[in-house]
Each structure stands twice: as structure tokens, then as C-alpha cells.
N, C-alpha and C. Protein backbone atom coordinates (compact mmCIF):
# COMPACT_ATOMS: atom_id res chain seq x y z
N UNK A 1 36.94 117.22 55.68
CA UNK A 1 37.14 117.14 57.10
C UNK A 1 38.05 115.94 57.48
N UNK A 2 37.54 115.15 56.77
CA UNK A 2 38.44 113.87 56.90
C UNK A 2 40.27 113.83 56.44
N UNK A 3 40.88 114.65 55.66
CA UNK A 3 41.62 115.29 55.00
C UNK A 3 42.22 116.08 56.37
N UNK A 4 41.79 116.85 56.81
CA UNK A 4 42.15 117.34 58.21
C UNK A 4 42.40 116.97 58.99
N UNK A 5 41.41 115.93 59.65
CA UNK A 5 42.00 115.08 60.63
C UNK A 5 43.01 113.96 60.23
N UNK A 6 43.33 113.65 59.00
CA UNK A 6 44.37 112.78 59.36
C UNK A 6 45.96 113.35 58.88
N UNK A 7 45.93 114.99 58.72
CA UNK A 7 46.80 115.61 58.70
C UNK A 7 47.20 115.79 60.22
N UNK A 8 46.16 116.47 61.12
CA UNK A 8 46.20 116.72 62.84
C UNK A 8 47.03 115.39 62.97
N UNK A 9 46.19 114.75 62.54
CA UNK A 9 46.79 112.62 63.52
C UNK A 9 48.75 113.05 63.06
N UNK A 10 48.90 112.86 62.03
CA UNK A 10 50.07 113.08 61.52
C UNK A 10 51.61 113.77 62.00
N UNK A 11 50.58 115.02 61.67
CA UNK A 11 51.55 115.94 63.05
C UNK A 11 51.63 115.78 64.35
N UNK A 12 50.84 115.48 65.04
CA UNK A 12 50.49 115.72 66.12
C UNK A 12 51.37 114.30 66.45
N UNK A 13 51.54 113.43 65.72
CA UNK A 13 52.36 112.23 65.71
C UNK A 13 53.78 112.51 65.49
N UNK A 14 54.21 112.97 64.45
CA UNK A 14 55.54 113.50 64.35
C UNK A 14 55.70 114.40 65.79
N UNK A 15 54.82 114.98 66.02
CA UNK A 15 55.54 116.46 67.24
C UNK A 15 55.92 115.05 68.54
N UNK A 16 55.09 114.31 68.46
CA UNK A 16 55.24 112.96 69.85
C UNK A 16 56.18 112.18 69.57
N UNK A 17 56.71 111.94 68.48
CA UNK A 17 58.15 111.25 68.11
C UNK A 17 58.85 112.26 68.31
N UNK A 18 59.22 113.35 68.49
CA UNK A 18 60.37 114.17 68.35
C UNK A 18 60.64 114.61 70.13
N UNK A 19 59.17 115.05 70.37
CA UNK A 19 59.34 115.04 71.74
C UNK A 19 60.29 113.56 72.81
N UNK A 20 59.57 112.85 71.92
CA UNK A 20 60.70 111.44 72.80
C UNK A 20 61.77 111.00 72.62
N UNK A 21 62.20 111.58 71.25
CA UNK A 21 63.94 111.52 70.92
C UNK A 21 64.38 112.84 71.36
N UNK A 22 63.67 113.81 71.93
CA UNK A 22 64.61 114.96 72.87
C UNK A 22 64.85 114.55 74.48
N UNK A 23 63.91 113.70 74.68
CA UNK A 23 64.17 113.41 76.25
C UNK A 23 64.68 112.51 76.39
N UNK A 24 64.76 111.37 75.23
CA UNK A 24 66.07 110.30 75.66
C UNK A 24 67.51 111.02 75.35
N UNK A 25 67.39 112.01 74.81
CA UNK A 25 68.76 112.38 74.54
C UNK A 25 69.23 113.30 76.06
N UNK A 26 68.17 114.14 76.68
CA UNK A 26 68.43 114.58 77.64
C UNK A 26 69.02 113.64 78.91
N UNK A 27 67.76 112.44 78.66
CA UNK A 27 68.43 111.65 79.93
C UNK A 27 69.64 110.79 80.24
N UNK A 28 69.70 110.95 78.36
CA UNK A 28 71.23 110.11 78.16
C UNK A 28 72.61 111.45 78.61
N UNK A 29 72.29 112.56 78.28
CA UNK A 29 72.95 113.67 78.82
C UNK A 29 73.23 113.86 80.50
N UNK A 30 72.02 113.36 80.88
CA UNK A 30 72.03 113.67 82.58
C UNK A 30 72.98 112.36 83.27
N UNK A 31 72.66 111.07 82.83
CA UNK A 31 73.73 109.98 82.94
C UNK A 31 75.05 110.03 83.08
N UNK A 32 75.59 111.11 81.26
CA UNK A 32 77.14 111.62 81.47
C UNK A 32 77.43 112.35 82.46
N UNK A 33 76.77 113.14 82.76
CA UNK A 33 77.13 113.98 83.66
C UNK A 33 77.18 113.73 84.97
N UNK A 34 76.75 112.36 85.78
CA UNK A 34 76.61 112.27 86.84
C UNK A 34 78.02 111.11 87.29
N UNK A 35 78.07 110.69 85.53
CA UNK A 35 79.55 109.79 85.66
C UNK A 35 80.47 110.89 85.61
N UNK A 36 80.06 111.39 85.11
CA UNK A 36 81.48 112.47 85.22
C UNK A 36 82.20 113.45 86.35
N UNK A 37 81.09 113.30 86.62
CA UNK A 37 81.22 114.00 88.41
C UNK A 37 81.87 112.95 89.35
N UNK A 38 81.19 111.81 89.39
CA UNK A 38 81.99 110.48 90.05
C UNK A 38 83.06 110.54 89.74
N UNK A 39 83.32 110.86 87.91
CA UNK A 39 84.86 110.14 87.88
C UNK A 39 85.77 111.47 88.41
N UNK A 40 84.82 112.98 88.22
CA UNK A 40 86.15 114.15 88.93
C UNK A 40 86.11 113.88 90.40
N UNK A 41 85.98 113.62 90.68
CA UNK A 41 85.52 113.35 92.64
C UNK A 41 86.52 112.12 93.10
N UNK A 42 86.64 110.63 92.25
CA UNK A 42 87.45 109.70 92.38
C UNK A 42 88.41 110.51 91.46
N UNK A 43 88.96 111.00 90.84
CA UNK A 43 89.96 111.29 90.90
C UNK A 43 90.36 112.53 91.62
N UNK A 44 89.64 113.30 92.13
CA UNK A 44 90.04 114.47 92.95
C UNK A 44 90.88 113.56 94.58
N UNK A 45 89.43 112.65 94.82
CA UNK A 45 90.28 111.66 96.02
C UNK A 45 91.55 110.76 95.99
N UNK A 46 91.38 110.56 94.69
CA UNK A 46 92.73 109.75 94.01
C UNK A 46 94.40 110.38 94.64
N UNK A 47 94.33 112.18 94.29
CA UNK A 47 95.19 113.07 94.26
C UNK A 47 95.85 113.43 95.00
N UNK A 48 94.26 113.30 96.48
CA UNK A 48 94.04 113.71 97.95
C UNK A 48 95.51 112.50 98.86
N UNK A 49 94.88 111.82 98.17
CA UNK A 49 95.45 110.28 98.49
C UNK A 49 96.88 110.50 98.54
N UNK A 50 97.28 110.56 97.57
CA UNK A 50 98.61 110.76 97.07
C UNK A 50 99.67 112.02 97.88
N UNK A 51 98.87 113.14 98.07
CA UNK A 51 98.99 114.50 99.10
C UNK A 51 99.54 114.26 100.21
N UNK A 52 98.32 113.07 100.64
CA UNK A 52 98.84 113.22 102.04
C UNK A 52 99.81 112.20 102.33
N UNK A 53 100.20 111.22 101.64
CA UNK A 53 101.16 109.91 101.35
C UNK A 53 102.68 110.85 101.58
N UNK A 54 102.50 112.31 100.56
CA UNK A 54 104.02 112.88 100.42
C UNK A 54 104.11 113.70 101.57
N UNK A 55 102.74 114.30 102.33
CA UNK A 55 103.21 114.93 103.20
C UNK A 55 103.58 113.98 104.62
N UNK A 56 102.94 113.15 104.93
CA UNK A 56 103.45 111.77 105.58
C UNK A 56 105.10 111.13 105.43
N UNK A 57 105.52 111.44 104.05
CA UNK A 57 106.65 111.49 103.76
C UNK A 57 107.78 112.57 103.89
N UNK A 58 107.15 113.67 104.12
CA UNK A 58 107.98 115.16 104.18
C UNK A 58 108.56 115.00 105.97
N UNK A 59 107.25 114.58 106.56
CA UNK A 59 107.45 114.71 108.00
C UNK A 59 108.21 113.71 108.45
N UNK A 60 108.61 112.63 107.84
CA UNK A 60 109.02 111.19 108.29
C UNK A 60 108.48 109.72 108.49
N UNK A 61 107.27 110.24 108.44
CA UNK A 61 106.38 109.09 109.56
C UNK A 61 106.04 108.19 107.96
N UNK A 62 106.32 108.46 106.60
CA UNK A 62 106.00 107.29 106.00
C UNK A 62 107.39 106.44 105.70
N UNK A 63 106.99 105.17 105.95
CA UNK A 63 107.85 104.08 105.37
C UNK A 63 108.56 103.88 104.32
N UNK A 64 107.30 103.82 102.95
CA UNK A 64 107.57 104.00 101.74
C UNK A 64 107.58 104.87 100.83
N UNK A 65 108.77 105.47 99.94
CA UNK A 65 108.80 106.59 99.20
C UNK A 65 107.73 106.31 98.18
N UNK A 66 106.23 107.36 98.16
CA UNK A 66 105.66 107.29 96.87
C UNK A 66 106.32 107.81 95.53
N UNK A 67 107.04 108.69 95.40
CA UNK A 67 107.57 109.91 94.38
C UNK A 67 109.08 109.35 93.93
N UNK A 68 109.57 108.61 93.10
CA UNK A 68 110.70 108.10 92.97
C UNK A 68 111.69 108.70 91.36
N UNK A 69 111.57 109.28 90.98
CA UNK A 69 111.62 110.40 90.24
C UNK A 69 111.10 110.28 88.65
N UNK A 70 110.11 109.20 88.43
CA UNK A 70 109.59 108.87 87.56
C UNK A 70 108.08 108.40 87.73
N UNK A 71 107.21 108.60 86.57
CA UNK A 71 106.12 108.36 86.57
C UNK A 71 105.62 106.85 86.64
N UNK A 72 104.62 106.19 88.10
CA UNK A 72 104.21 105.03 87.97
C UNK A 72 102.82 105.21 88.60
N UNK A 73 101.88 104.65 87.50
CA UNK A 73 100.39 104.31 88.51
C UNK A 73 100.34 103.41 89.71
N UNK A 74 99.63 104.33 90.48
CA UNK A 74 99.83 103.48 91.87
C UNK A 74 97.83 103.71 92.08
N UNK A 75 97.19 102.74 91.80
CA UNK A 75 96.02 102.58 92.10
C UNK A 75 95.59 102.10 93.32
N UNK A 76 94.21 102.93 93.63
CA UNK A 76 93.57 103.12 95.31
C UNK A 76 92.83 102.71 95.22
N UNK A 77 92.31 102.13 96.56
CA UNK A 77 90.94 101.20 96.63
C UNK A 77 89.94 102.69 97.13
N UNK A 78 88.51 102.79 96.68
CA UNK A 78 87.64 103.55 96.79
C UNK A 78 86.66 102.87 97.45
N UNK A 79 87.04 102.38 98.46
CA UNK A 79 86.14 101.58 99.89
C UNK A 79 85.43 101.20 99.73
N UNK A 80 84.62 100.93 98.18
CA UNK A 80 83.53 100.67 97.68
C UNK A 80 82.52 101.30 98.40
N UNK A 81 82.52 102.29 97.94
CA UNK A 81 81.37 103.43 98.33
C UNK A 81 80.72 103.34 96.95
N UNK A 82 79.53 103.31 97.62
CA UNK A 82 78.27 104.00 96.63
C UNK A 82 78.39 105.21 95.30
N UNK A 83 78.75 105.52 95.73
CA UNK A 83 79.25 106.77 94.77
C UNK A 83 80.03 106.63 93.79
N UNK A 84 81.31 105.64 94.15
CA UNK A 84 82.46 105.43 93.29
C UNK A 84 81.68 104.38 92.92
N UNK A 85 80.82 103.93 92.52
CA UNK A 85 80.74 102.49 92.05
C UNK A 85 80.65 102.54 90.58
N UNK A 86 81.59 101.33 90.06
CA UNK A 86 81.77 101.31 87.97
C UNK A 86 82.75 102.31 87.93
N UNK A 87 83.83 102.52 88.86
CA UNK A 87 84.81 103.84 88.75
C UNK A 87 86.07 103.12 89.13
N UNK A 88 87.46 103.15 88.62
CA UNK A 88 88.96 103.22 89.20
C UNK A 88 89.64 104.38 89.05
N UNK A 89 89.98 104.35 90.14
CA UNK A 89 91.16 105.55 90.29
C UNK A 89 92.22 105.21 90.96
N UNK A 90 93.35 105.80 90.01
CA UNK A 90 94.89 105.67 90.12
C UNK A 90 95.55 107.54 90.08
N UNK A 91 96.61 107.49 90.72
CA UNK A 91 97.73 108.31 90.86
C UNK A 91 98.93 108.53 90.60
N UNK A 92 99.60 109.30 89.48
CA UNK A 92 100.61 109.07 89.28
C UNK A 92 101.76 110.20 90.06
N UNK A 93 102.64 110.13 90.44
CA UNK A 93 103.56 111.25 91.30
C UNK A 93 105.15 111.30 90.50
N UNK A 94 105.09 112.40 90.09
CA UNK A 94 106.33 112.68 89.55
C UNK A 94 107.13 113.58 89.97
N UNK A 95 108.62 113.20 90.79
CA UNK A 95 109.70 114.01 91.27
C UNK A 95 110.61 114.84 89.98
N UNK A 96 110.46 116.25 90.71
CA UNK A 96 111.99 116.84 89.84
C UNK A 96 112.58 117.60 90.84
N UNK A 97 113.83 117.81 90.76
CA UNK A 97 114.73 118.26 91.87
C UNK A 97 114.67 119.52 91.34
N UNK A 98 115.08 120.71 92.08
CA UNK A 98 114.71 122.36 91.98
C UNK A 98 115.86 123.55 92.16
N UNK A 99 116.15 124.33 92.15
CA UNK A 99 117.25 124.82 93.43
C UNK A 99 116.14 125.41 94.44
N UNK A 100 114.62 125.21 94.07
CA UNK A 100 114.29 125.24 95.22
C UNK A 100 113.89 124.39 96.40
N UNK A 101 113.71 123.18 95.81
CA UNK A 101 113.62 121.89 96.74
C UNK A 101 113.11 121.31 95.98
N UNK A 102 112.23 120.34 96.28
CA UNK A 102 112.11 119.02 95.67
C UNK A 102 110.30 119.33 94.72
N UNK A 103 110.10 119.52 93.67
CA UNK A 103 108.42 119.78 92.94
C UNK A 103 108.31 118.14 92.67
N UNK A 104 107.04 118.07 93.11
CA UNK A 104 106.42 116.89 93.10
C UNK A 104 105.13 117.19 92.20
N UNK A 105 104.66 116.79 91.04
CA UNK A 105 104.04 116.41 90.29
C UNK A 105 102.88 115.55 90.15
N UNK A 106 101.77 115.47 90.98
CA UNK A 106 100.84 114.97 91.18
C UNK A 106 99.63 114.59 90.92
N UNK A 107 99.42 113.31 89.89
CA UNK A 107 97.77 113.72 88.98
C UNK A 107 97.43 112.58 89.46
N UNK A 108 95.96 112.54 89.97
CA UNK A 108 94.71 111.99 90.13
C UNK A 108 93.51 111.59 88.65
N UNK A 109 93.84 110.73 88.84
CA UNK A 109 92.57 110.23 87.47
C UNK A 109 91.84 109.24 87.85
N UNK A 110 90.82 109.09 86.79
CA UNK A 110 89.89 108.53 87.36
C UNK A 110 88.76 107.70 85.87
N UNK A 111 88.33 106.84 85.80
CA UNK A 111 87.12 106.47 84.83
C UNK A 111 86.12 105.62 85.40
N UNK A 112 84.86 106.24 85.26
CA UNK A 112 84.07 105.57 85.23
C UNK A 112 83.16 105.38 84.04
N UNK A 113 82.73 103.65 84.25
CA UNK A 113 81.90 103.51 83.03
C UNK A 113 80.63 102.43 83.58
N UNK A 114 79.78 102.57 82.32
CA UNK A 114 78.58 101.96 82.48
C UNK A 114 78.53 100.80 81.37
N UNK A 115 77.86 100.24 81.18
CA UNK A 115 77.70 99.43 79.57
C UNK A 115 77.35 100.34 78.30
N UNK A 116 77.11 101.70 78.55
CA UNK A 116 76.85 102.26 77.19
C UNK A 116 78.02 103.70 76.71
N UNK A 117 78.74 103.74 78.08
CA UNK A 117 79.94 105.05 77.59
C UNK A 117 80.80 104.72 79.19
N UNK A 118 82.26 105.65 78.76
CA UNK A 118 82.94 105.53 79.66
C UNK A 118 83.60 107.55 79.97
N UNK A 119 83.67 107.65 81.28
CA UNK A 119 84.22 109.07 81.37
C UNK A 119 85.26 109.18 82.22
N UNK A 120 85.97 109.74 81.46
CA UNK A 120 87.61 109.72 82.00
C UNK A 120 87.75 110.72 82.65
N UNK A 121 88.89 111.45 84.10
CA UNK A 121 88.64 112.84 84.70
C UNK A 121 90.16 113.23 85.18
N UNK A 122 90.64 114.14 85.33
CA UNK A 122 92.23 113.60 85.68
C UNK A 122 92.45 115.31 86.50
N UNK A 123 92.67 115.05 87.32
CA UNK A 123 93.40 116.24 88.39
C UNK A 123 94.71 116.42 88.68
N UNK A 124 95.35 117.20 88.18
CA UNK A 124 96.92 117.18 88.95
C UNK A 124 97.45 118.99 89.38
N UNK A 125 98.14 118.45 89.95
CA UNK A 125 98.89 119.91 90.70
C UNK A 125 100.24 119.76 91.04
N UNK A 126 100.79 120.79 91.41
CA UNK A 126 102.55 120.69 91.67
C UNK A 126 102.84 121.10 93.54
N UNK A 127 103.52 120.22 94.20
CA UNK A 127 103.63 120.60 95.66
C UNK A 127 105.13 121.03 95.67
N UNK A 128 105.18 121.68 96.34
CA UNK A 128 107.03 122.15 96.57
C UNK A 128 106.88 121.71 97.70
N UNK A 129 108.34 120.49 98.48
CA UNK A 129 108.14 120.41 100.11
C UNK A 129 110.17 120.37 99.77
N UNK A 130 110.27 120.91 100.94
CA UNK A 130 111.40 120.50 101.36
C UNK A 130 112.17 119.50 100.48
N UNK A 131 113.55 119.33 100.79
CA UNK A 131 114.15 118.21 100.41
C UNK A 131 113.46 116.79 101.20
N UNK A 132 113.34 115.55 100.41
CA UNK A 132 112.62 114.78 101.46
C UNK A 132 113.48 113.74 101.41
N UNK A 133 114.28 113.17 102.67
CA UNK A 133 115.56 112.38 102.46
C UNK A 133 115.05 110.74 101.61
N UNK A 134 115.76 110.44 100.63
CA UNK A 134 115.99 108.91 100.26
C UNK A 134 115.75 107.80 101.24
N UNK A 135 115.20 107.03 101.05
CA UNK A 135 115.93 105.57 102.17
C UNK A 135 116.38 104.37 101.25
């Protein structure tokens, strides 16, 4: 009997170690995933950013050309919101001339990290606007 029970103790010990290296692994799983959402979101806003900078620029009303026909990070402040927090996001905008007008090249990225991993996220898309004059 004694033989029995300290087989039960045993297992029943192994099944309680295994059970607790599946749920730290889960919760270490649920962590990535919630940085990773931050970092597609700061960089989805990153992109947004950048959008409306060229369409601001299509219409006139911006000052400064973002899109200069080469690739440069131009990093955004994320108002320090709650959400973005342990996150940077930058934008890069790349001009090519068309015979149909001007494709603008637009990616949003983004990383956030913690002290134990980091998650990188990157959005881009292509806008066709008009010719948009030099200054």
C-alpha cells in the first residue's frame, strides 16, 4: 500500500509540474500577443500619420515636403498614451514618379518591447495623388 501511495504522490507531482510549465508558457504567449497588437496599432498610426501629412501636401496647406524621393525615418511622438507605452514608431515615405502621377510608398513600423522580448510590426501601402508641386 505504501508502494502505491508514493507512486500516486509521484505522479500526481509530475502531472502539477507540467501543468505549471503549460501555463507559464501560455501566459508568456498572451504577453506576445498583446505587444504585438500595440506594436501593429503604433505602427498602423505611424502610417495614418504619414497619409495625412501627404494628403495635407497634395492639397497645399503643408509647408514641408514629407516624400523627397528617397527613403528616411521620420519618427512620431505617440502622446504617450497608455497603450503605446515601451513602443516607437517611425515612418518611412518613398516617392517614384509614374506616367501616372506621383506613387508614394508608405510604411509604418513599429516595436515594442518589455525586459524579456521585443515585437516588431510594419504596415505599408502605395497612394497615387496627383503631381504634388516641389518647393
Amino acid at each position: 500500500m505504501l508502494i502505491i501511495a508514493i507512486f500516486l504522490i509521484v505522479v500526481i507531482g509530475l502531472l502539477g509540474a507540467s501543468m505549471l510549465t503549460i501555463q507559464k508558457n501560455a501566459a508568456q504567449h498572451g504577453v506576445h500577443d498583446v505587444y504585438a497588437t500595440r506594436a501593429y496599432f503604433a505602427a498602423y498610426s505611424a502610417q495614418q500619420v504619414a497619409m495625412s501629412q501627404l494628403a495635407e501636401q497634395a492639397s497645399g496647406k503643408a509647408s514641408a515636403l514629407i516624400c523627397i524621393g528617397k527613403q528616411k525615418k521620420v519618427t512620431i511622438d505617440l502622446f504617450d498614451a497608455a497603450g503605446f507605452a515601451n513602443c516607437d514608431a517611425y515612418y518611412t515615405c518613398e516617392r517614384e514618379d509614374s506616367p501616372v502621377g506621383q506613387v508614394y510608398h508608405v510604411t509604418g513600423a513599429a516595436i515594442c518591447h518589455d525586459r524579456e522580448a521585443s515585437v516588431y510590426r510594419d504596415v505599408s501601402s502605395k497612394i497615387k495623388y496627383p503631381a504634388i508641386p516641389s518647393k
